[in-house]
N, C-alpha and C. Protein backbone atom coordinates (compact mmCIF):
# COMPACT_ATOMS: atom_id res chain seq x y z
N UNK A 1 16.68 -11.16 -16.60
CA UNK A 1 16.75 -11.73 -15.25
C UNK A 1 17.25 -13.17 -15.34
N UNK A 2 18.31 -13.53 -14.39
CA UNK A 2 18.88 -15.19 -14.46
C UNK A 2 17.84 -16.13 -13.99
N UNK A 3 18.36 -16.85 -14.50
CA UNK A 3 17.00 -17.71 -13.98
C UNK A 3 16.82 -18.26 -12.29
N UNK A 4 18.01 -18.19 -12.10
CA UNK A 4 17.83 -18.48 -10.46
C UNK A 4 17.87 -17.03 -9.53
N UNK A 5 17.18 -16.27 -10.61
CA UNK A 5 16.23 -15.01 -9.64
C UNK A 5 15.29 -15.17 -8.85
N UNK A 6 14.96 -14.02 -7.83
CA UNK A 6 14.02 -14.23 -6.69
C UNK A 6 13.19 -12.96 -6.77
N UNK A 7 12.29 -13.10 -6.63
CA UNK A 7 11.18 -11.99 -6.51
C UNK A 7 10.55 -12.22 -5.41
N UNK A 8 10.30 -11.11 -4.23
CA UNK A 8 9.73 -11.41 -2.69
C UNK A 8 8.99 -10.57 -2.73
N UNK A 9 7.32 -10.41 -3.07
CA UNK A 9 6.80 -9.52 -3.12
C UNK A 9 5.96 -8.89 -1.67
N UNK A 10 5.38 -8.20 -1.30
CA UNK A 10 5.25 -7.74 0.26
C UNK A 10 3.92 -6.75 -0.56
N UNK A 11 2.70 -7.31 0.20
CA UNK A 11 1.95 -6.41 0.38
C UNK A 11 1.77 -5.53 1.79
N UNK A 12 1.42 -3.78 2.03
CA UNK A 12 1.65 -3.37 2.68
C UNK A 12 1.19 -3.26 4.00
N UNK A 13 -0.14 -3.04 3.79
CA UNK A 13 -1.12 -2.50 4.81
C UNK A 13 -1.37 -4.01 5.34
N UNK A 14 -1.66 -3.93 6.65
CA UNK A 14 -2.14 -5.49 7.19
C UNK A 14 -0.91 -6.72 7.51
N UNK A 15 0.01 -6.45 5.96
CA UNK A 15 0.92 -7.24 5.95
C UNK A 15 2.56 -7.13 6.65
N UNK A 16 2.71 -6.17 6.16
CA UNK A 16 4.24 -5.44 6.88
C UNK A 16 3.81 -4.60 8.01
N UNK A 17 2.55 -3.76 7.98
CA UNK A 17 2.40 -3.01 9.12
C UNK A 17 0.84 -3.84 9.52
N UNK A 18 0.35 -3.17 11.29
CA UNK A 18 -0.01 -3.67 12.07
C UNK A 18 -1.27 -3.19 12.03
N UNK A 19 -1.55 -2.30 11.15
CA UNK A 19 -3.10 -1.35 10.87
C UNK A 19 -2.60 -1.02 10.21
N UNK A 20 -3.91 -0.24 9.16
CA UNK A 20 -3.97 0.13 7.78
C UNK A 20 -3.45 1.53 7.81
N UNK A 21 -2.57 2.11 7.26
CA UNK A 21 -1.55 3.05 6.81
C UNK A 21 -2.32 4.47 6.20
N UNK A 22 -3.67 3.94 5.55
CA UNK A 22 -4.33 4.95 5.00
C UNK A 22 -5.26 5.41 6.16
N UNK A 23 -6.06 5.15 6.37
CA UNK A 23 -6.76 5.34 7.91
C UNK A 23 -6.02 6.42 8.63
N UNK A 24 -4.90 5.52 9.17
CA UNK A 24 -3.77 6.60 10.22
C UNK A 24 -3.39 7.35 9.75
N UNK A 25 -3.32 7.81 8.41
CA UNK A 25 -2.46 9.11 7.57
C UNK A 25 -3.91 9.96 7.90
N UNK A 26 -5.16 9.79 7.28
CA UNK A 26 -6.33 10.47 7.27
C UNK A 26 -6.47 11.37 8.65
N UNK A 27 -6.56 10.38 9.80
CA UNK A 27 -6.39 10.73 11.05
C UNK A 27 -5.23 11.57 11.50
N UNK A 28 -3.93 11.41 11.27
CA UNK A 28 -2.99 12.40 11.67
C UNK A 28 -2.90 13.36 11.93
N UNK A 29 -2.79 13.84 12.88
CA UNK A 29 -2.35 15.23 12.96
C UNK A 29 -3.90 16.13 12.39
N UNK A 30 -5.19 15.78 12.79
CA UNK A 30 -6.47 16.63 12.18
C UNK A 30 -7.15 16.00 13.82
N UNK A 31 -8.24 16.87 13.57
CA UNK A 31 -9.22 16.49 15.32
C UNK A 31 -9.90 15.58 15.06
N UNK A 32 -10.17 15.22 16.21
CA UNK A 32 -10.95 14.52 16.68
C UNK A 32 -12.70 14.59 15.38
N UNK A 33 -13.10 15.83 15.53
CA UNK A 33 -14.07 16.54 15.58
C UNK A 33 -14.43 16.07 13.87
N UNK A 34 -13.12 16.55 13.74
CA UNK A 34 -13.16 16.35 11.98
C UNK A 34 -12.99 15.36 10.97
N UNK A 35 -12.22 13.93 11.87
CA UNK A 35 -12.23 13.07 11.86
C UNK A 35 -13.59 12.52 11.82
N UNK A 36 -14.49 12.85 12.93
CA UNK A 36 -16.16 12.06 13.22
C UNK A 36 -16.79 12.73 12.28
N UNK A 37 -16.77 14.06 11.43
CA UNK A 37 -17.84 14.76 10.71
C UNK A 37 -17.67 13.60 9.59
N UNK A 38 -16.07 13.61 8.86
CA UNK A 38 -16.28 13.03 7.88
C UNK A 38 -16.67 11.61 7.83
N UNK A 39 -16.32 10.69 9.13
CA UNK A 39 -17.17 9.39 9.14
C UNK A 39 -18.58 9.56 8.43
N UNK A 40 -19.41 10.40 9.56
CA UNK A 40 -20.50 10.71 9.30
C UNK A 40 -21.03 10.52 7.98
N UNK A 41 -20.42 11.91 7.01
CA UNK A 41 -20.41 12.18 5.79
C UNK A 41 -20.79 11.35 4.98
N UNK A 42 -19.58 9.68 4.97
CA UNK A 42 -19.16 9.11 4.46
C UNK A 42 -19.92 7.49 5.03
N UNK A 43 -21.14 7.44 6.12
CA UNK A 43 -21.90 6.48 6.29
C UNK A 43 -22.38 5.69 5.53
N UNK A 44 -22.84 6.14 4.06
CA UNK A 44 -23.52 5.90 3.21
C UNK A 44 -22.62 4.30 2.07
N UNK A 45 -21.38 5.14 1.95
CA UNK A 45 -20.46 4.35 1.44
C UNK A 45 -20.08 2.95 2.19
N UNK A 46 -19.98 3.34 3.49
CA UNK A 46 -19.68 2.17 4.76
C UNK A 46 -20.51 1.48 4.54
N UNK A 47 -21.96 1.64 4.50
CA UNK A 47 -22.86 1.00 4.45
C UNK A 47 -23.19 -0.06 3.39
N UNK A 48 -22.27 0.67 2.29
CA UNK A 48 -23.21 0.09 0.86
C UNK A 48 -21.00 -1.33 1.00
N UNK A 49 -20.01 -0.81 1.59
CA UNK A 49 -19.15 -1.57 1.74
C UNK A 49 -19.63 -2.87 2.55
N UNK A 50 -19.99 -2.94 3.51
CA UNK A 50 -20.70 -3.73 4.91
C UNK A 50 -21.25 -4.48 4.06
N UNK A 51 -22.13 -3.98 2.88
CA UNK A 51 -23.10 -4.86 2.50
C UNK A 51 -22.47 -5.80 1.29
N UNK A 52 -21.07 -5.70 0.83
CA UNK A 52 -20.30 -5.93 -0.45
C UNK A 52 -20.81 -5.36 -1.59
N UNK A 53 -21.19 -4.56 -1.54
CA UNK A 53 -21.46 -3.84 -2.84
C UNK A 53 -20.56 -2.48 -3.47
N UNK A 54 -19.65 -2.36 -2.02
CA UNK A 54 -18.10 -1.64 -3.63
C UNK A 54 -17.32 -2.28 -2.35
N UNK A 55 -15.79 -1.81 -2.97
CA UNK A 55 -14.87 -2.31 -2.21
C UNK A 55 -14.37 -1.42 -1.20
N UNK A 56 -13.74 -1.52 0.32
CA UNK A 56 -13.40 -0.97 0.94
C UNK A 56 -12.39 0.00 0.74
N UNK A 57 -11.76 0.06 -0.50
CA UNK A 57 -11.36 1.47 -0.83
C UNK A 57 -12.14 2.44 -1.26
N UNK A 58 -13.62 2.69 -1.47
CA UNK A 58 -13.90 3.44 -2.01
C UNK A 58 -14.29 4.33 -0.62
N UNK A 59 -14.46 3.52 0.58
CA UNK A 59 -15.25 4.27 1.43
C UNK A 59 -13.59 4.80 1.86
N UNK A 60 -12.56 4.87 2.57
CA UNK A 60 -11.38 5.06 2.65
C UNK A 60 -11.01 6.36 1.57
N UNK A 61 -10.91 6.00 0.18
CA UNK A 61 -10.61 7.49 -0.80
C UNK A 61 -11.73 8.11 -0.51
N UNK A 62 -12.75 7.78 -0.21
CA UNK A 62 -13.92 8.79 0.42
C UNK A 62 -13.06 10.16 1.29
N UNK A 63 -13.04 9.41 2.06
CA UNK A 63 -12.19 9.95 3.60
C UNK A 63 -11.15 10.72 3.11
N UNK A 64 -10.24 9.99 2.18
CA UNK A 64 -8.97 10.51 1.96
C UNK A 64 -9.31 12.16 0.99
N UNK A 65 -9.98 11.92 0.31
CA UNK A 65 -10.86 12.94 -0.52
C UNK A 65 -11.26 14.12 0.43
N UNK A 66 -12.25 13.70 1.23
CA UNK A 66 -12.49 15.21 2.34
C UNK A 66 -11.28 15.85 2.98
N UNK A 67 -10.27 14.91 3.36
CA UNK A 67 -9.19 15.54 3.98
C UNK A 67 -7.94 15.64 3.77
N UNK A 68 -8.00 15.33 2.10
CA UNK A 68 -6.80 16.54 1.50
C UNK A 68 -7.21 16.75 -0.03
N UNK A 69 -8.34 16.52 -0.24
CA UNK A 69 -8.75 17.53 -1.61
C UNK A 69 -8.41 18.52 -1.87
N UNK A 70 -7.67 19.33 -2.76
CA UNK A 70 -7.45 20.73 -2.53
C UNK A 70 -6.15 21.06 -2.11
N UNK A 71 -5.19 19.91 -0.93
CA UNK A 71 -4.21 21.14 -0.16
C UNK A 71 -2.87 21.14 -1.52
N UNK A 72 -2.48 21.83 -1.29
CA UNK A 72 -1.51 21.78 -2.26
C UNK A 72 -0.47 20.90 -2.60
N UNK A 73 0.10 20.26 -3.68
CA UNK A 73 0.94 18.80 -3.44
C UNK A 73 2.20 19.31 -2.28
N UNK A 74 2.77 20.23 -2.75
CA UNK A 74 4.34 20.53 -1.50
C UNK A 74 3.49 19.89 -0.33
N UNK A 75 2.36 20.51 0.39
CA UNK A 75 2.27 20.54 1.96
C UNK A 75 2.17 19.01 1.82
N UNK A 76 1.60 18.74 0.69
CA UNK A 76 0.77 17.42 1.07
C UNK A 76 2.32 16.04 1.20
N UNK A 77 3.00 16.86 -0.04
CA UNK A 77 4.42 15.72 0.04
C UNK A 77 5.15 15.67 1.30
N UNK A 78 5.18 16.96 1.77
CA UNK A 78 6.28 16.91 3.48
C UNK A 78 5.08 16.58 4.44
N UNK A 79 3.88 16.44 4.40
CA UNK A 79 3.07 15.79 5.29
C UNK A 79 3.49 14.13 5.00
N UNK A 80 3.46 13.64 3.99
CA UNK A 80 3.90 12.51 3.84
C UNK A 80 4.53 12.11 4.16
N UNK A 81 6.02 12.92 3.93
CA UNK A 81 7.12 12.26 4.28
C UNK A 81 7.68 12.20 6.01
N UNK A 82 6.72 13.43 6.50
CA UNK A 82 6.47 13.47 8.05
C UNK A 82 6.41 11.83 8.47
N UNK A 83 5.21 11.58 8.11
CA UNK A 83 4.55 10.55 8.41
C UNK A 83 4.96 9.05 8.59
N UNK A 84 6.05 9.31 7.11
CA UNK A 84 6.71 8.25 6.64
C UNK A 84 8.17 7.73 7.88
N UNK A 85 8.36 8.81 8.36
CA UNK A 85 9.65 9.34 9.20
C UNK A 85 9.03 8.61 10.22
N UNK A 86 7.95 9.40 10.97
CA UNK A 86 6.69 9.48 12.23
C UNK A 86 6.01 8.19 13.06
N UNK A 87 5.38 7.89 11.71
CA UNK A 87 4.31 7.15 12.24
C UNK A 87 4.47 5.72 11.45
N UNK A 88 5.02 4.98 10.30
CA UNK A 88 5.32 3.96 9.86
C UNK A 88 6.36 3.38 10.44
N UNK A 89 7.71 3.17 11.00
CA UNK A 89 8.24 2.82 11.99
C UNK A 89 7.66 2.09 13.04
N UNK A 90 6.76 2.32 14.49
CA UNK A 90 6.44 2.11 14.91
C UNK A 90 5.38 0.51 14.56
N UNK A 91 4.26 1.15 13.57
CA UNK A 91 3.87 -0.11 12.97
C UNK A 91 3.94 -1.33 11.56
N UNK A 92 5.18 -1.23 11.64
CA UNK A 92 6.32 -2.29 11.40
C UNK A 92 5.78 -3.36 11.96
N UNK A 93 5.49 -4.66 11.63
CA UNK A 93 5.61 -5.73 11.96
C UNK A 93 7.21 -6.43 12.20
N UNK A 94 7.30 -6.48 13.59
CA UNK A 94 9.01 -7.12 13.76
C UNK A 94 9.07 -8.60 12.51
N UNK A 95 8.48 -9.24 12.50
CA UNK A 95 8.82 -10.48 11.88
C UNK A 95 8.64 -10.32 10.65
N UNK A 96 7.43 -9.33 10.19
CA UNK A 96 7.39 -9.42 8.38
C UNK A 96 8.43 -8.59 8.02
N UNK A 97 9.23 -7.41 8.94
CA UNK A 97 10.72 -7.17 8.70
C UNK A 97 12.01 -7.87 8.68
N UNK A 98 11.87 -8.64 9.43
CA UNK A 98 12.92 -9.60 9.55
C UNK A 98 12.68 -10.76 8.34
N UNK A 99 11.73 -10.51 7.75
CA UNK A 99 11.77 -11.60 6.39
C UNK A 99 11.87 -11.09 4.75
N UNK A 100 11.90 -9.37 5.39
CA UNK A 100 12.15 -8.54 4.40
C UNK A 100 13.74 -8.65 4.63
N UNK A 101 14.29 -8.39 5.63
CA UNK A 101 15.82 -8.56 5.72
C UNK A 101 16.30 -9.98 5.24
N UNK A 102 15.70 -10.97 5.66
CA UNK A 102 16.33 -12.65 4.92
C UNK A 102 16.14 -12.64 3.28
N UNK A 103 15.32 -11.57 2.72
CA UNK A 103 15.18 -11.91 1.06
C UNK A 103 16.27 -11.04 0.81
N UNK A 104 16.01 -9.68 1.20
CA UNK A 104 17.40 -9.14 1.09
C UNK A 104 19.05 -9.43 1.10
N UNK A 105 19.25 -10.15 2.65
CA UNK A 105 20.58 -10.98 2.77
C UNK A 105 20.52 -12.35 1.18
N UNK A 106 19.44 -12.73 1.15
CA UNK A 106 19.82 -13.58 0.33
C UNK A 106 20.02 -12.85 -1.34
N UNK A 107 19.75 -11.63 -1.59
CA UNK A 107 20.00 -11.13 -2.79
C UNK A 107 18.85 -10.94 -3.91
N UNK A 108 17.37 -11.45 -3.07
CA UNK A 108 16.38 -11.21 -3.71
C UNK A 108 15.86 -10.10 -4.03
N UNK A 109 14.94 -9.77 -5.02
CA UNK A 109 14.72 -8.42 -5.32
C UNK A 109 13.27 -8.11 -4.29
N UNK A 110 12.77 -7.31 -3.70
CA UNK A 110 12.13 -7.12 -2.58
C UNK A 110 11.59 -6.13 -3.04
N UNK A 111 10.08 -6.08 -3.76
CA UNK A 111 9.09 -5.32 -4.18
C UNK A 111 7.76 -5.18 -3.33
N UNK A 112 7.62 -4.15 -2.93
CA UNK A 112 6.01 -4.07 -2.19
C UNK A 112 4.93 -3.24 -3.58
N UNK A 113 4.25 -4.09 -3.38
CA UNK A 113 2.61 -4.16 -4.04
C UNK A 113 1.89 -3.27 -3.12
N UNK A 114 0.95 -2.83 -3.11
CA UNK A 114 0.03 -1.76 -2.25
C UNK A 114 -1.13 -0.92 -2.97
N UNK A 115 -1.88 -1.20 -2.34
CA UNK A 115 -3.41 -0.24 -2.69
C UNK A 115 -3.25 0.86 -2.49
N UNK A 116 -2.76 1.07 -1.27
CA UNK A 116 -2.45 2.66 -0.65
C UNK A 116 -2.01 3.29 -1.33
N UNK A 117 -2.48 4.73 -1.13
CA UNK A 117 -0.95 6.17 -2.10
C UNK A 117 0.50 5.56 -1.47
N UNK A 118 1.11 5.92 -2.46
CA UNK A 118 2.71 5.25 -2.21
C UNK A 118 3.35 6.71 -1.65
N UNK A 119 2.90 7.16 -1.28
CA UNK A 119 3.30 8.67 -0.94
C UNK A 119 4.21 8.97 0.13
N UNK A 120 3.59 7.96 0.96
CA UNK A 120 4.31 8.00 2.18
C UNK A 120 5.11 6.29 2.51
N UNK A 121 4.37 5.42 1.46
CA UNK A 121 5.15 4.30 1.40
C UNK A 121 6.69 4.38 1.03
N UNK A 122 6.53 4.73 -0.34
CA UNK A 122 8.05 5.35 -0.69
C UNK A 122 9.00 5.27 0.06
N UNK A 123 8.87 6.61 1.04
CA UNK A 123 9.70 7.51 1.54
C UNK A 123 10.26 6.12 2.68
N UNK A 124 8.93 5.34 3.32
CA UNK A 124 9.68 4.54 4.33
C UNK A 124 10.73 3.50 3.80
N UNK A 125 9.72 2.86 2.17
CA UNK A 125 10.82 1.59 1.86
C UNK A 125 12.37 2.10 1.49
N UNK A 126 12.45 3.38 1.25
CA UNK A 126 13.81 4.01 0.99
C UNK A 126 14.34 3.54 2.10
N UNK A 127 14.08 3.97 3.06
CA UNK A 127 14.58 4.25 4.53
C UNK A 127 15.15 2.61 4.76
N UNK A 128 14.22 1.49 4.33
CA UNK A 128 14.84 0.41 4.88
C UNK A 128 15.55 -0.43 3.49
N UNK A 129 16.16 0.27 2.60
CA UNK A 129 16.61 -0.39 1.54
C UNK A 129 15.88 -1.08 0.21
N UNK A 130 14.55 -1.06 -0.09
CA UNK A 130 13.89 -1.15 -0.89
C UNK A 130 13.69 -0.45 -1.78
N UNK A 131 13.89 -0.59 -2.75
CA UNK A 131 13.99 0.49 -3.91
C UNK A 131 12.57 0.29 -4.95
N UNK A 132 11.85 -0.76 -5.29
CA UNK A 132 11.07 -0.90 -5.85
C UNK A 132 9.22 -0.74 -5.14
N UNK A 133 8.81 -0.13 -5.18
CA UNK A 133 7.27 -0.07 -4.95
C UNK A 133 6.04 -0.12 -5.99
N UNK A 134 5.28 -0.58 -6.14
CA UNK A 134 4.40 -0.80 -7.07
C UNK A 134 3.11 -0.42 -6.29
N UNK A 135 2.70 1.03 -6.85
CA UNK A 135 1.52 0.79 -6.53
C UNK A 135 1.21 2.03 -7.21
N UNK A 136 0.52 3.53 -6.26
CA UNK A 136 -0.03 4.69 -6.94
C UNK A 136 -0.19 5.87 -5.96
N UNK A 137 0.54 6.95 -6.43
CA UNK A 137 0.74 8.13 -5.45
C UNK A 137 -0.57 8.51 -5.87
N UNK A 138 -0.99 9.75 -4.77
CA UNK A 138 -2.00 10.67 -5.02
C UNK A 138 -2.02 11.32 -6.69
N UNK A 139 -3.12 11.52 -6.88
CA UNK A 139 -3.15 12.30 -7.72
C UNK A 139 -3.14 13.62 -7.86
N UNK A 140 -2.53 14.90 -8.73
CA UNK A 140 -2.05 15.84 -8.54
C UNK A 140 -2.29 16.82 -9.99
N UNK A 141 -3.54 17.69 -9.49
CA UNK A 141 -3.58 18.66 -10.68
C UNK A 141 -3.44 19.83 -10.33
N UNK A 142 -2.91 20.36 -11.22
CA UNK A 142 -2.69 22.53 -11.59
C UNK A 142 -1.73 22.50 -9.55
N UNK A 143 -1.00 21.65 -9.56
CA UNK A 143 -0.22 21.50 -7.90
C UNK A 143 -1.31 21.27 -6.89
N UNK A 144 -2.21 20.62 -7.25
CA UNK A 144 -2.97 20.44 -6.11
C UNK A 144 -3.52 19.05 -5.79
N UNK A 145 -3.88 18.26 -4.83
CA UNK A 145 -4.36 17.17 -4.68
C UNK A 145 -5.79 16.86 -5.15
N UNK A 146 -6.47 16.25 -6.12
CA UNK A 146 -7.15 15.52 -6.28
C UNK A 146 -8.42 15.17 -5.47
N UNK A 147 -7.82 14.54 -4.48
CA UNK A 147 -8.32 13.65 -3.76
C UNK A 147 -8.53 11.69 -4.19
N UNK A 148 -8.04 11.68 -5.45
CA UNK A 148 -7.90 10.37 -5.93
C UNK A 148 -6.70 9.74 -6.11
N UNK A 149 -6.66 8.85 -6.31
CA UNK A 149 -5.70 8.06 -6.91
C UNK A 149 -4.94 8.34 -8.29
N UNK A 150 -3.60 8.12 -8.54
CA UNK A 150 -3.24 8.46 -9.86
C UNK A 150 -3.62 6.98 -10.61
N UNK A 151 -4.47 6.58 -11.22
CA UNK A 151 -4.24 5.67 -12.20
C UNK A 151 -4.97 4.51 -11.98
N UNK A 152 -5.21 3.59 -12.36
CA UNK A 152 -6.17 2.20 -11.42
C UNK A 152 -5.70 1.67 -10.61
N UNK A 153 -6.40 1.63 -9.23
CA UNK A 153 -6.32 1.24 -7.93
C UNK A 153 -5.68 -0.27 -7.97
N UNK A 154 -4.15 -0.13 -7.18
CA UNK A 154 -3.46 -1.70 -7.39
C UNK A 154 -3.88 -2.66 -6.39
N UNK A 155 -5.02 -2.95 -6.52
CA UNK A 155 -5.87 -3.85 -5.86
C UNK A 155 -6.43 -5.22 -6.16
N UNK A 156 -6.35 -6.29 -5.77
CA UNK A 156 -6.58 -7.39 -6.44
C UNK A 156 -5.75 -7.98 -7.32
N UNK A 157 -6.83 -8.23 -8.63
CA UNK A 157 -6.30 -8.72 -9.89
C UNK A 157 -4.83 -7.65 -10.52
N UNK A 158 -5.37 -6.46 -10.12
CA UNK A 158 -4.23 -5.42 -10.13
C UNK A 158 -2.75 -5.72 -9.82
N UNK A 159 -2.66 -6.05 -8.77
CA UNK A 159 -1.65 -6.09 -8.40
C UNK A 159 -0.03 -7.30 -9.23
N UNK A 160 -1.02 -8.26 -9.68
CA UNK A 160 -0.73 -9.29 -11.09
C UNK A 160 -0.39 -8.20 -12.03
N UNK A 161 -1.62 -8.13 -11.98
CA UNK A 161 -0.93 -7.21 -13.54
C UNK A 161 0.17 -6.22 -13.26
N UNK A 162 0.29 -5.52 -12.71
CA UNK A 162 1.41 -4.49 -12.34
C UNK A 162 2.61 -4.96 -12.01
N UNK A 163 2.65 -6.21 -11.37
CA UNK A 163 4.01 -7.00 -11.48
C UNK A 163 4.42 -7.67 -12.47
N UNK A 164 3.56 -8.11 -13.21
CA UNK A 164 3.85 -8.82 -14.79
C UNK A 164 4.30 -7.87 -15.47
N UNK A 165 3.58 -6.90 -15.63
CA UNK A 165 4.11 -6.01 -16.46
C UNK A 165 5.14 -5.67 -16.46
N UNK A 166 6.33 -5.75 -15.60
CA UNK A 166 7.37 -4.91 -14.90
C UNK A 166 8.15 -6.31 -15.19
N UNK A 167 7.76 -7.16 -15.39
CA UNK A 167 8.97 -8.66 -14.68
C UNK A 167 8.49 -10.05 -15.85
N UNK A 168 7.67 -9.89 -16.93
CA UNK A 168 6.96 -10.26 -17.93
C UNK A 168 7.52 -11.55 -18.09
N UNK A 169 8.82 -12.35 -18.02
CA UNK A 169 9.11 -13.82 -18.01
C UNK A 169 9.20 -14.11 -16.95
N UNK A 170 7.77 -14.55 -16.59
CA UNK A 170 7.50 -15.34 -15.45
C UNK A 170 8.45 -16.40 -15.23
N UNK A 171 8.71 -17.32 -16.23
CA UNK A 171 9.50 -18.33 -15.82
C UNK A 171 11.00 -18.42 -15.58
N UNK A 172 11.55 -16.57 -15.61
CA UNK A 172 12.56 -17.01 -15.54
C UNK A 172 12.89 -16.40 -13.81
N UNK A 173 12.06 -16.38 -13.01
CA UNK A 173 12.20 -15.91 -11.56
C UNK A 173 10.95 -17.04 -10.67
N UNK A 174 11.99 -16.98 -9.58
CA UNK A 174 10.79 -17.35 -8.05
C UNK A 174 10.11 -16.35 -8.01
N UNK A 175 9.23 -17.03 -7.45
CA UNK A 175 8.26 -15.64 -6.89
C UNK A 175 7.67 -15.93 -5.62
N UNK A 176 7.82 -15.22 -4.35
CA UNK A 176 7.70 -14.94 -2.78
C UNK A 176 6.48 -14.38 -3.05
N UNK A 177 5.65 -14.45 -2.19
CA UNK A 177 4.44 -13.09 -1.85
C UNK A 177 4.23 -13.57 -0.65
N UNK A 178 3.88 -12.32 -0.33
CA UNK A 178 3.25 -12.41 1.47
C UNK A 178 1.69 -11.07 1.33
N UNK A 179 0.68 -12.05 1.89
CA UNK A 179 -0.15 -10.84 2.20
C UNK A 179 -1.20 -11.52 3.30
N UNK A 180 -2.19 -10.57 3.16
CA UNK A 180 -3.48 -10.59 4.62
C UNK A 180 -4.60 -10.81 3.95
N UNK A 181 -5.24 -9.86 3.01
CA UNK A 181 -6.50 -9.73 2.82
C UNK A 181 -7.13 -10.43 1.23
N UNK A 182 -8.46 -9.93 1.58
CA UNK A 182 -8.92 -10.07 -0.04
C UNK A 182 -8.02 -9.85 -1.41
N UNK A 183 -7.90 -8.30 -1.10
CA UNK A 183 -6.83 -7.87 -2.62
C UNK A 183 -5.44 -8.78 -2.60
N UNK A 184 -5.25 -9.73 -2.15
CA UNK A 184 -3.88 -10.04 -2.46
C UNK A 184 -4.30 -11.51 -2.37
N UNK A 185 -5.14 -11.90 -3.14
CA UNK A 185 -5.99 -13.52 -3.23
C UNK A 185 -5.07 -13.84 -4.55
N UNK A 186 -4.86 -12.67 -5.50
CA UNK A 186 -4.31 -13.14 -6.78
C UNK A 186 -3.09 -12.96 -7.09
N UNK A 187 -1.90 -12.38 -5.93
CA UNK A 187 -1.31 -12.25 -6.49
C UNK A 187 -0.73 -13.40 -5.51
N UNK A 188 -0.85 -14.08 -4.21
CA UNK A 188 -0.74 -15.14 -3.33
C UNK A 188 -0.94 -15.96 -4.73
N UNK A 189 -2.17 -16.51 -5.40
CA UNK A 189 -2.16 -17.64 -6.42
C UNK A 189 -1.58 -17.69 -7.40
N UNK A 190 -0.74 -16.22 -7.46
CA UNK A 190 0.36 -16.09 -8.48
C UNK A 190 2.02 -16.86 -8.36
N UNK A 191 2.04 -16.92 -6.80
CA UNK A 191 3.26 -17.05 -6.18
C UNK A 191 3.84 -18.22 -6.46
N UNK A 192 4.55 -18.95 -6.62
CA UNK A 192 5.34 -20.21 -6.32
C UNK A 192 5.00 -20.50 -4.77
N UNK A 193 5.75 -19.69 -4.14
CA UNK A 193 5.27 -19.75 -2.52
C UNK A 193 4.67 -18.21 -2.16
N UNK A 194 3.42 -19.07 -1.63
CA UNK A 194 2.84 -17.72 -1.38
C UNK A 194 2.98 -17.99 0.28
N UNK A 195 2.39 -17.09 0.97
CA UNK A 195 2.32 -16.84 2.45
C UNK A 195 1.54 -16.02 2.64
N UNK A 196 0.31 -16.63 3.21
CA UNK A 196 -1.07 -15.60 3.49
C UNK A 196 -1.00 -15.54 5.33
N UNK A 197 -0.73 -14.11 5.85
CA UNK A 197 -0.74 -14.08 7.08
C UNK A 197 0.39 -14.88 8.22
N UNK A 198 1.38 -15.01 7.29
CA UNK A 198 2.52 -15.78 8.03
C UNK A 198 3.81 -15.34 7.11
N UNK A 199 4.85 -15.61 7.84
CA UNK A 199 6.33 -15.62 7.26
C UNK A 199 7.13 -16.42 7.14
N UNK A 200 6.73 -17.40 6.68
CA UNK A 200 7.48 -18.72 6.63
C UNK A 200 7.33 -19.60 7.82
């Protein structure tokens, strides 16, 4: 990499879109009915989250777990990519797009970081010219979904590491980040310029 490289990294959920991506996939296209059982189900976890004692993905792969454990990866991939088509569009943030387009015009490399399954991330950053994603599709055994994650959750400190790894002379690139929440505390203090909840 030259040294007057650019790295613009984009976390997803919160940051580029307007609500959390995993949530609305869970919910899609399933009832009402079945939606509230598994809240229910899954009180226990909320509870012990509320209180900081695990992190808000666990109660979330909770969820994600009851309602596609089991289906087979095909349905589960063209449900994705439904989705990706569907329902990501809409919550697009106009401005954290338009700053994905200025790193772009300027020739920067434009990587999204993400906790979420990249499942349906993918399919959208294709759609708008992004070729790089860092994060973790569903997991997938004997063709079937899991219900977990493939690999350690790119969350936090994670998300450092998964970009280092990939881009390892730090000093010879800028580095952009944009994010919202907790998990992206380290890779914001990673940044040259970071941007927490804003776009310049």
């Amino acid at each position: 990499m030259p040294p007057e490289a650019t790295i613009a990294a984009f976390d997803f959920d919160g940051t580029l879109t307007t609500r959390d991506s995993l949530f609305r996939f869970i919910c899609w296209r399933r009832g009402r009915a079945e939606v509230v059982g598994d809240l229910v189900m899954t009180l226990p976890l909320l509870a012990l989250y509320s209180a900081r004692l695990v992190g808000n993905d666990s109660h979330k792969m909770a969820l994600f777990a009851r309602a596609f454990q089991d289906m087979p990866a095909d349905a589960f991939e063209r449900r994705a990519g439904d989705f990706a088509r569907s329902e990501i569009p809409p919550m697009i943030r106009a401005e954290a797009l338009e700053r994905v387009r200025f790193h772009q015009r300027r020739g920067d490399r434009v990587v999204l970081v993400s906790a979420s399954p990249t499942d349906w991330i993918e399919p959208w950053a294709v759609s708008e010219g992004i070729t790089e994603v860092i994060g973790n599709p569903a997991e997938v055994s004997d063709g079937r979904v899991t219900g977990r994650l493939a690999g350690e959750n790119c969350y936090g400190p994670e998300k450092v590491r998964r970009l280092l790894a990939l881009n390892p002379e730090r000093d010879s690139y800028t580095l952009f980040a944009y994010g919202d929440g907790r998990g992206d505390r380290e890779l914001l203090a990673a940044a040259d310029h970071p941007y927490y909840r804003c776009f310049g």
